[in-house]
Each structure stands twice: as structure tokens, then as C-alpha cells.
Protein backbone atom coordinates (compact mmCIF):
# COMPACT_ATOMS: atom_id res chain seq x y z
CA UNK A 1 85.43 100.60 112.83
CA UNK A 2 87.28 100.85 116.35
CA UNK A 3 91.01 101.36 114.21
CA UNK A 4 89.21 104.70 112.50
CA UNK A 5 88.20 105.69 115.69
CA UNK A 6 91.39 105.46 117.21
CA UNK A 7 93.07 106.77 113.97
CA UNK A 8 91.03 109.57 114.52
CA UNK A 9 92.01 110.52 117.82
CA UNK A 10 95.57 110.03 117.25
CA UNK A 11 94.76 112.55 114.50
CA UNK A 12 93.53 115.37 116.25
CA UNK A 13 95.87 114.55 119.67
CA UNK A 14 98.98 115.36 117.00
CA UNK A 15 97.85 117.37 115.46
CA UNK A 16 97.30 119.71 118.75
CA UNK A 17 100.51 118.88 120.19
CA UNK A 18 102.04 119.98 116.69
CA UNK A 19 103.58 123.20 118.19
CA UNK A 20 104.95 121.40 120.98
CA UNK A 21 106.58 118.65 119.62
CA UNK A 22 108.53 120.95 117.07
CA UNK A 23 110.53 122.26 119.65
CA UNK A 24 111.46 118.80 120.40
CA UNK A 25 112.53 118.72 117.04
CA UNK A 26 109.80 116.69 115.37
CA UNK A 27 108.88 117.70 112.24
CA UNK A 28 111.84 119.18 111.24
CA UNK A 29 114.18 116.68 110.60
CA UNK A 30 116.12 115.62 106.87
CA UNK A 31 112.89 114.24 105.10
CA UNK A 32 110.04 116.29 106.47
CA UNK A 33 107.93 118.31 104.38
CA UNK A 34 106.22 121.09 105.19
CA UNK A 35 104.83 124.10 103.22
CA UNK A 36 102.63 127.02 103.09
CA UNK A 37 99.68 127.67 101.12
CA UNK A 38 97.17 130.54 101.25
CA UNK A 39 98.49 131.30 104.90
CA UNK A 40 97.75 127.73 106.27
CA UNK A 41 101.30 125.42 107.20
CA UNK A 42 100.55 121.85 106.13
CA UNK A 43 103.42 119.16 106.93
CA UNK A 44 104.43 116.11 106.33
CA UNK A 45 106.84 114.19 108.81
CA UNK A 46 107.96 111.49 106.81
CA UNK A 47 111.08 111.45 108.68
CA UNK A 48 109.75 111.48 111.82
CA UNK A 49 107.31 109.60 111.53
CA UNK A 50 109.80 106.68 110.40
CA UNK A 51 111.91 107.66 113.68
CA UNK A 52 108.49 107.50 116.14
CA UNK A 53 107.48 104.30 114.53
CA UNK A 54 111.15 102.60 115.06
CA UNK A 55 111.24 103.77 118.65
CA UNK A 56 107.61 102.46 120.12
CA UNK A 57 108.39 99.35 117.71
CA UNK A 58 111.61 99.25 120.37
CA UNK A 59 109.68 99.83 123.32
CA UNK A 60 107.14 97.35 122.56
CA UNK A 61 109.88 94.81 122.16
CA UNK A 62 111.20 95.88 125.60
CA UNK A 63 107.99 95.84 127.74
């Protein structure tokens, strides 16, 4: 129950920071899907995703 909760969070904290993290470049790499239906962007960072999940996998090693 605690792993939804915090799945949930993580959720809606990305999702708000959405705007901000594209102009890090987040979201719009090779492999990242994102498209437009009835006026409403939905994406998919599959790329990015892969790269933020690699780099606090590295961090965790290093701490």
C-alpha cells in the first residue's frame, strides 16, 4: 500500500515539473513518445526514463 502511495506522488510531482524538465531536455530525447489528441499532449519518456533510472541506479551505488 505505502509503494502506491509513493508511486502516486512521484506521479503527480512529474508530472508538474513536466514543463520544466523539457527544457532540460527530458522528454525529448531518441525514444520518447509524445502526441496530441483532442488538444491534450500525452508523452511517453521511454528514453528518459531509461537514462533517469541508470543515473540514480549510479548514485545509489556511489552514496
Amino acid at each position: 500500500m505505502r509503494w502506491l502511495l509513493t508511486m502516486f506522488i512521484a506521479l503527480a510531482v512529474l508530472t508538474a515539473l513536466q514543463p520544466w524538465l523539457r527544457r532540460l531536455g527530458i522528454g525529448r530525447l531518441p525514444g520518447d513518445v509524445s502526441f496530441r489528441i483532442g488538444g491534450r499532449e500525452y508523452s511517453f519518456p521511454f528514453a528518459s526514463t531509461v537514462l533517469m533510472t541508470a543515473l540514480m541506479f549510479l548514485i545509489g551505488r556511489l552514496i
